[in-house]
PDB file of N, CA and C in Angstrom:
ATOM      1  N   UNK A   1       0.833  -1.191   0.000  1.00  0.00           N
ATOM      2  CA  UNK A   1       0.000   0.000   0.000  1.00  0.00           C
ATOM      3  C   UNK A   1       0.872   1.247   0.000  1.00  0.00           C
ATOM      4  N   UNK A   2      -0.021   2.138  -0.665  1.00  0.00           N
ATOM      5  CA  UNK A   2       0.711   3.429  -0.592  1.00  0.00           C
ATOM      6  C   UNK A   2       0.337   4.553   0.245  1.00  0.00           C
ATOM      7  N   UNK A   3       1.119   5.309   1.278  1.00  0.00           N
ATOM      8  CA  UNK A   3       0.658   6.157   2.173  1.00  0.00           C
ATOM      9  C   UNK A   3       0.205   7.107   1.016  1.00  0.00           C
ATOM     10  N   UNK A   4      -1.216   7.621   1.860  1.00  0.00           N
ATOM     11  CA  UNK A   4      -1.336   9.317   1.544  1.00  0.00           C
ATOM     12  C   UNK A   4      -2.255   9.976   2.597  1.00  0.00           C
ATOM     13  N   UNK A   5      -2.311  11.101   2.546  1.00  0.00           N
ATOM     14  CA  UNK A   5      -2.733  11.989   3.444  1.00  0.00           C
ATOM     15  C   UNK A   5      -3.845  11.718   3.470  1.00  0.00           C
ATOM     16  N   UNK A   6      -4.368  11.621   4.864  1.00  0.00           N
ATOM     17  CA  UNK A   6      -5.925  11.255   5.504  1.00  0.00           C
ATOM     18  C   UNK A   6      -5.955   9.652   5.786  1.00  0.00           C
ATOM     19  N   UNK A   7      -4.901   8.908   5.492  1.00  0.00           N
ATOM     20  CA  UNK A   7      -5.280   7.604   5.737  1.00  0.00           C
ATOM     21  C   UNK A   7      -5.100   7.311   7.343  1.00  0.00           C
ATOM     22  N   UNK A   8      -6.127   6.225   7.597  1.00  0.00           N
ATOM     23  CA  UNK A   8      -5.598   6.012   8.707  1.00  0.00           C
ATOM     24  C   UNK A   8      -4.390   5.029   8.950  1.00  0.00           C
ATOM     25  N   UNK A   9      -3.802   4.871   9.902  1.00  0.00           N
ATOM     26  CA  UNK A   9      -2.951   4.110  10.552  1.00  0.00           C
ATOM     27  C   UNK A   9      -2.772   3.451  11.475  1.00  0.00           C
ATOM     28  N   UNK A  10      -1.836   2.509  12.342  1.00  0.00           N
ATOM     29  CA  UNK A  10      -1.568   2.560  13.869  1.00  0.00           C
ATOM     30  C   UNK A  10      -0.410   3.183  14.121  1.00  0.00           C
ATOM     31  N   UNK A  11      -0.134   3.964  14.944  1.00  0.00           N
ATOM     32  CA  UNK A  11       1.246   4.595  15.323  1.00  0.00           C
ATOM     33  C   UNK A  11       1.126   3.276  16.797  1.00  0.00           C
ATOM     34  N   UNK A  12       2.854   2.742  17.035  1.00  0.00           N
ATOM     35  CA  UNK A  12       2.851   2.095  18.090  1.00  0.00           C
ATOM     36  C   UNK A  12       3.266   2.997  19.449  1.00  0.00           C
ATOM     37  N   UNK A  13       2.781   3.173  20.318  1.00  0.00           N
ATOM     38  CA  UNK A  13       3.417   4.223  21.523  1.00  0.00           C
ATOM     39  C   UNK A  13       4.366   3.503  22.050  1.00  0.00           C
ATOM     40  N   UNK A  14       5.509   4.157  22.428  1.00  0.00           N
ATOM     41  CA  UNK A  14       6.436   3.386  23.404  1.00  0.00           C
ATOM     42  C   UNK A  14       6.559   2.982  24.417  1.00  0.00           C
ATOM     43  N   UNK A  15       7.050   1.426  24.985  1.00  0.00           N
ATOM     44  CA  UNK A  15       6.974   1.238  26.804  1.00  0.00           C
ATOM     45  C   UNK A  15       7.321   1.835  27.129  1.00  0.00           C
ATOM     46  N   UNK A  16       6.981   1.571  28.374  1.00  0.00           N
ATOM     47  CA  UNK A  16       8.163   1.936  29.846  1.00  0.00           C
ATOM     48  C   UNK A  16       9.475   1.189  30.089  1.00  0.00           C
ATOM     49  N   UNK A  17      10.431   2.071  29.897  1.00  0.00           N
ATOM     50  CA  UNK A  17      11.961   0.682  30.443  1.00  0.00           C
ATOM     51  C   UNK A  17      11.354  -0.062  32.039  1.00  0.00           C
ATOM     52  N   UNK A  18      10.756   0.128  32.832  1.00  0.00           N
ATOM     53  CA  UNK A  18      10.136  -0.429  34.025  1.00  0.00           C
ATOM     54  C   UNK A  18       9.179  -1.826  33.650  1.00  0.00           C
ATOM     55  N   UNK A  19       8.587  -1.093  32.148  1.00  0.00           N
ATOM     56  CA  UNK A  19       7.557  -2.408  32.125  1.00  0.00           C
ATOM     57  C   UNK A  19       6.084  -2.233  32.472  1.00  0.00           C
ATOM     58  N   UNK A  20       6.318  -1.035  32.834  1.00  0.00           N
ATOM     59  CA  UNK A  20       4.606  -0.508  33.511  1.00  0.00           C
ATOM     60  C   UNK A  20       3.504  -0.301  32.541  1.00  0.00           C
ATOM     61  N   UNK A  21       3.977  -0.016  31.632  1.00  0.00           N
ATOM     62  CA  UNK A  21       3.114   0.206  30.285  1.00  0.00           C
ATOM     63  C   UNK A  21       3.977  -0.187  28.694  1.00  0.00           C
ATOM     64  N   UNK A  22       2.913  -1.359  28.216  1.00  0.00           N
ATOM     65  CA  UNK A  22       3.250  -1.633  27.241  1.00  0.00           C
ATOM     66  C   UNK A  22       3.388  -0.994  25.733  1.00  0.00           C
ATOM     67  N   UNK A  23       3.696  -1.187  24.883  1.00  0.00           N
ATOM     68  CA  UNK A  23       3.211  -0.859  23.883  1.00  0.00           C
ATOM     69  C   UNK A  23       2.071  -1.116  23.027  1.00  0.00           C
ATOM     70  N   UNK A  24       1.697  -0.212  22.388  1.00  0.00           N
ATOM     71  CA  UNK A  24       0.481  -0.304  21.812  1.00  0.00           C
ATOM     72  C   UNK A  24      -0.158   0.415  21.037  1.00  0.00           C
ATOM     73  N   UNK A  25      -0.668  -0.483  19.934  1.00  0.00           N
ATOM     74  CA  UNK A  25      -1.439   0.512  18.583  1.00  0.00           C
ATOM     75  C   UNK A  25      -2.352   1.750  19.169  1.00  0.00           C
ATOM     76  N   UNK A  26      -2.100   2.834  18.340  1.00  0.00           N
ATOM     77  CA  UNK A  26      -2.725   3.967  18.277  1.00  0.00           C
ATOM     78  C   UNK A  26      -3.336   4.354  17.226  1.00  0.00           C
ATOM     79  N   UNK A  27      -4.450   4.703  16.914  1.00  0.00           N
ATOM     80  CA  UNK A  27      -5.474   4.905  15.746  1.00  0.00           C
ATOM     81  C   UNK A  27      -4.632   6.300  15.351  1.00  0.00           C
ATOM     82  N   UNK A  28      -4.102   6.632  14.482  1.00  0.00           N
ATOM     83  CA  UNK A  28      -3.461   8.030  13.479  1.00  0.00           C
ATOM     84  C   UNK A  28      -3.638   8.072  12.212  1.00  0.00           C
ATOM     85  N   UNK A  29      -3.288   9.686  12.023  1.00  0.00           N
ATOM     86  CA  UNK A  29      -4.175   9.741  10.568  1.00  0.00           C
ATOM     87  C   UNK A  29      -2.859  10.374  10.094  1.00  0.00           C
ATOM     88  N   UNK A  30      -2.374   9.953   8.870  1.00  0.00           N
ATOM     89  CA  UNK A  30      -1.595  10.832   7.759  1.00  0.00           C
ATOM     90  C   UNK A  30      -1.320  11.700   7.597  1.00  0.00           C
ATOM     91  N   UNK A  31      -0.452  12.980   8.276  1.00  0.00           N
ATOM     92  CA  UNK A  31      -0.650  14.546   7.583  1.00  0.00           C
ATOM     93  C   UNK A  31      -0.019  14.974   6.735  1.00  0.00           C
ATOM     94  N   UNK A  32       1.052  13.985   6.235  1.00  0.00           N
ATOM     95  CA  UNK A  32       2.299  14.321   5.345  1.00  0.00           C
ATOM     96  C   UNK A  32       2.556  12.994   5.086  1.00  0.00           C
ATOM     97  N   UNK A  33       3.247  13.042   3.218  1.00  0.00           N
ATOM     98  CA  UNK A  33       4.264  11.492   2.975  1.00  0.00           C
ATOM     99  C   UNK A  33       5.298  12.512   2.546  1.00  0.00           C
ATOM    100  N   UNK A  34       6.212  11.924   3.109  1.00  0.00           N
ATOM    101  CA  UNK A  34       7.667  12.036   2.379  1.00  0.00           C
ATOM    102  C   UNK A  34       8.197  10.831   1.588  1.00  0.00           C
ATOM    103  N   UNK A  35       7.971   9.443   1.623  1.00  0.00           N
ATOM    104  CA  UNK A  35       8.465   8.558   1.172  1.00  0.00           C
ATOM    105  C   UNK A  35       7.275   7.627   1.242  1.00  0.00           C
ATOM    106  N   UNK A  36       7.597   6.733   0.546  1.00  0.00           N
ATOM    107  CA  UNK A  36       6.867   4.600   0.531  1.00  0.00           C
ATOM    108  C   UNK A  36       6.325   4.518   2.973  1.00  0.00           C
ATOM    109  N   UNK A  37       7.657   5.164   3.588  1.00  0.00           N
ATOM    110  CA  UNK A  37       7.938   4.464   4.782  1.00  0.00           C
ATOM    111  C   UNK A  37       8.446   5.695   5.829  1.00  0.00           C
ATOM    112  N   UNK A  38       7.673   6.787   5.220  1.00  0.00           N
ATOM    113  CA  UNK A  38       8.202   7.942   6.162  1.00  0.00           C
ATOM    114  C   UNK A  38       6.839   9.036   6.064  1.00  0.00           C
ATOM    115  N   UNK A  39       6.707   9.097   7.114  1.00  0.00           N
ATOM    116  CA  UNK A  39       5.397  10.073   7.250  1.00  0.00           C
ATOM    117  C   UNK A  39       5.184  10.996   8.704  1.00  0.00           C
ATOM    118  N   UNK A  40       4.226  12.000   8.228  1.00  0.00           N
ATOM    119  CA  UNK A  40       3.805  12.535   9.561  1.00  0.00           C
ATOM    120  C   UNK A  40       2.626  12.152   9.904  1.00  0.00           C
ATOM    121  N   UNK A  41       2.449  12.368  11.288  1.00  0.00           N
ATOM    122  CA  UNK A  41       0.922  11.737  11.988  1.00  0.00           C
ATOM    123  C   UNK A  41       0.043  12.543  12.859  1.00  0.00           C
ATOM    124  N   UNK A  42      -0.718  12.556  13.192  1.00  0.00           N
ATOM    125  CA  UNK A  42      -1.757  12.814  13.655  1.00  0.00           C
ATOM    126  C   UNK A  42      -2.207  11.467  14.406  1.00  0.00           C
ATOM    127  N   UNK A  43      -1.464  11.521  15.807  1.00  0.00           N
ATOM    128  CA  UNK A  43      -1.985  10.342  16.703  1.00  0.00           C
ATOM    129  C   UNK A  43      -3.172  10.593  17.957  1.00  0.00           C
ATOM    130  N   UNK A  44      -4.164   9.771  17.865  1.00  0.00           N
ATOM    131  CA  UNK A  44      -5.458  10.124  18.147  1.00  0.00           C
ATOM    132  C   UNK A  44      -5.206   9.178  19.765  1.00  0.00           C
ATOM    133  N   UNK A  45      -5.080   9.760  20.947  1.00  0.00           N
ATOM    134  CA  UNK A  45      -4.326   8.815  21.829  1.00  0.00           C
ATOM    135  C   UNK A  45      -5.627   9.015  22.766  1.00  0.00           C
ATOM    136  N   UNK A  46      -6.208   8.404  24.006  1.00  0.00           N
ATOM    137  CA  UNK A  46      -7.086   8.415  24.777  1.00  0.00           C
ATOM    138  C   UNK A  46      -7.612   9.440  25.650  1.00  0.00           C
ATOM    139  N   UNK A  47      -6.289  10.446  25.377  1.00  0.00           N
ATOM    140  CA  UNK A  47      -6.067  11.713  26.369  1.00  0.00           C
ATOM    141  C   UNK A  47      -5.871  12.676  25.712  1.00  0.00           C
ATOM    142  N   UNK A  48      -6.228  12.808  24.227  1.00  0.00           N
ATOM    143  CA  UNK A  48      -5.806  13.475  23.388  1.00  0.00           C
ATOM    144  C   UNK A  48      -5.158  13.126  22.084  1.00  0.00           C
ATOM    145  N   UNK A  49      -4.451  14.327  21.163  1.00  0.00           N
ATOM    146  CA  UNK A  49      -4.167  14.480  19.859  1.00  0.00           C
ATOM    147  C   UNK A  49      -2.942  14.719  20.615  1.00  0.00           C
ATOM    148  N   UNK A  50      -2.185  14.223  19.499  1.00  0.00           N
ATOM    149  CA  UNK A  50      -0.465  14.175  19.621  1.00  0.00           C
ATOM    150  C   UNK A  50       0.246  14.292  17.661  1.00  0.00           C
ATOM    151  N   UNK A  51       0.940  15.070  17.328  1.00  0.00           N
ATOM    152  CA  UNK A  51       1.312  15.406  16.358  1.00  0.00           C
ATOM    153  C   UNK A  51       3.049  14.715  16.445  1.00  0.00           C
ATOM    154  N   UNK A  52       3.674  13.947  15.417  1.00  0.00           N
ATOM    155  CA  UNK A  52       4.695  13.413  15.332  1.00  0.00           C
ATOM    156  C   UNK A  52       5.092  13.152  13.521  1.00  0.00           C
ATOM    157  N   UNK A  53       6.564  13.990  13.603  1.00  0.00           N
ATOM    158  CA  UNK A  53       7.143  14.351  12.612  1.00  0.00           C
ATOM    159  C   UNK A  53       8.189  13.034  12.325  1.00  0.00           C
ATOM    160  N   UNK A  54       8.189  12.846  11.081  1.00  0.00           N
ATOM    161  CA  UNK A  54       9.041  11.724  10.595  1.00  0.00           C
ATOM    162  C   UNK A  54       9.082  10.431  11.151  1.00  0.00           C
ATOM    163  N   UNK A  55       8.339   9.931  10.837  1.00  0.00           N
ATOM    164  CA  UNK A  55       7.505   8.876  11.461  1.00  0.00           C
ATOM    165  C   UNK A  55       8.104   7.412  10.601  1.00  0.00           C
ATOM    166  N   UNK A  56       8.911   6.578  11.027  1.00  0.00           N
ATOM    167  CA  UNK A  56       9.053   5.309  10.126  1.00  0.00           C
ATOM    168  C   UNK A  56       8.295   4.312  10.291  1.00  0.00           C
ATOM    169  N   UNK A  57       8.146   3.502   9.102  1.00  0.00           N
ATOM    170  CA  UNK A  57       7.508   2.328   9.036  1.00  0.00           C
ATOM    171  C   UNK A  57       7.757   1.234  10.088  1.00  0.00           C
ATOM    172  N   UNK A  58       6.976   0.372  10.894  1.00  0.00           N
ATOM    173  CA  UNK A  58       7.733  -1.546  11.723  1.00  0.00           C
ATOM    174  C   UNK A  58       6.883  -0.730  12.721  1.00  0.00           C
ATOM    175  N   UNK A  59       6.857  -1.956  13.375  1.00  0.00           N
ATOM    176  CA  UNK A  59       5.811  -2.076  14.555  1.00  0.00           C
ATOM    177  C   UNK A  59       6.124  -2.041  15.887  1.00  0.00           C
ATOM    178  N   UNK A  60       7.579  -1.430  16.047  1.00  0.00           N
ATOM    179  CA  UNK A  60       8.189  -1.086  17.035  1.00  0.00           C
ATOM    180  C   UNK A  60       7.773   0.356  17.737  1.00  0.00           C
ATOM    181  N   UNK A  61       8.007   0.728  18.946  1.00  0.00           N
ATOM    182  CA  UNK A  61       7.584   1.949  19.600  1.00  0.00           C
ATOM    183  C   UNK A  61       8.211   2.987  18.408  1.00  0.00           C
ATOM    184  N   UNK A  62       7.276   3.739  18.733  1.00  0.00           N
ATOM    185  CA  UNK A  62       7.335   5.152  17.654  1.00  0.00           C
ATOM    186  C   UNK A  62       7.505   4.800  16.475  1.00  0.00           C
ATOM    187  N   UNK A  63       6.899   3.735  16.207  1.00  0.00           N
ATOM    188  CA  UNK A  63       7.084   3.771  14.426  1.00  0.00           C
ATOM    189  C   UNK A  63       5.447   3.380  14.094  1.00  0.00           C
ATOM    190  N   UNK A  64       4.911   3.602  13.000  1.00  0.00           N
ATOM    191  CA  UNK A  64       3.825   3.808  12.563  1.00  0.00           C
ATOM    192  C   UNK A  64       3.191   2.134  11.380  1.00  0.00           C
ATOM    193  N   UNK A  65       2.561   1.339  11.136  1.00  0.00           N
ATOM    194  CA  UNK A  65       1.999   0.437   9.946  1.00  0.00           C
ATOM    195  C   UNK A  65       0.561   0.388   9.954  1.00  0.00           C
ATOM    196  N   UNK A  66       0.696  -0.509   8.778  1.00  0.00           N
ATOM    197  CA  UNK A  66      -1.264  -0.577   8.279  1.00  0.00           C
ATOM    198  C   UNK A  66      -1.115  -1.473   9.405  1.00  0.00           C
ATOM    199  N   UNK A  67      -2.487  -1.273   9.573  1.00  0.00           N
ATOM    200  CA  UNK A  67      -3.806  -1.981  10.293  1.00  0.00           C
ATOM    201  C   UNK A  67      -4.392  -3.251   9.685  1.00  0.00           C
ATOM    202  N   UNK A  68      -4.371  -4.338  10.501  1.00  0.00           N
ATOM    203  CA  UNK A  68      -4.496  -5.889  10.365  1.00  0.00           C
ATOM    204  C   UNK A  68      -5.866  -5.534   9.310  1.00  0.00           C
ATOM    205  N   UNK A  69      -5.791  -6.227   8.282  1.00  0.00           N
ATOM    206  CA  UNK A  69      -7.191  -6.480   7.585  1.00  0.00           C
ATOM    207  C   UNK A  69      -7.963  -7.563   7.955  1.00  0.00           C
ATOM    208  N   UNK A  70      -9.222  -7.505   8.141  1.00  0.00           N
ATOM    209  CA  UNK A  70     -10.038  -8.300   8.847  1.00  0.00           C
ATOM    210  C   UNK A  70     -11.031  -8.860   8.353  1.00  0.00           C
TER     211      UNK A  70
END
C-alpha cells in the first residue's frame, strides 16, 4: 500500500523501560508522505491528539503500519 494523506494508521506508543506500560497501537491519521515508509501523523491517543514528525515504518515503539485487515 501506498501512504497518503488522511489515511488512517496505527502509530505504536512506546513502553516503559520499568515495564509498567506496554506498547500499543494507536489509531493516526496521515498529515504528510515524504516517502513509501516515512510520514507525519496525527496520533489520536485516549487523552488526546499528539502530532509526530518523521515517522518510520515496523511495529516497534514510535514507528507507525497498516492496520491488520479483517
Amino acid at each position: 500500500m501506498q501512504p497518503t494523506v488522511g489515511r488512517m494508521v496505527h502509530y505504536f506508543s512506546y513502553d516503559t523501560p520499568g515495564g509498567e506500560y506496554k506498547s500499543e497501537p494507536r489509531a493516526a491519521v496521515i498529515t504528510q508522505v515524504y516517502n513509501a515508509t516515512c510520514v507525519d501523523l496525527c496520533v489520536l491517543n485516549p487523552t488526546g491528539l499528539f502530532f509526530n514528525q518523521n515517522v518510520v515504518q515496523g511495529q516497534d515503539g514510535g514507528k507507525w503500519d497498516w492496520p491488520a485487515r479483517v
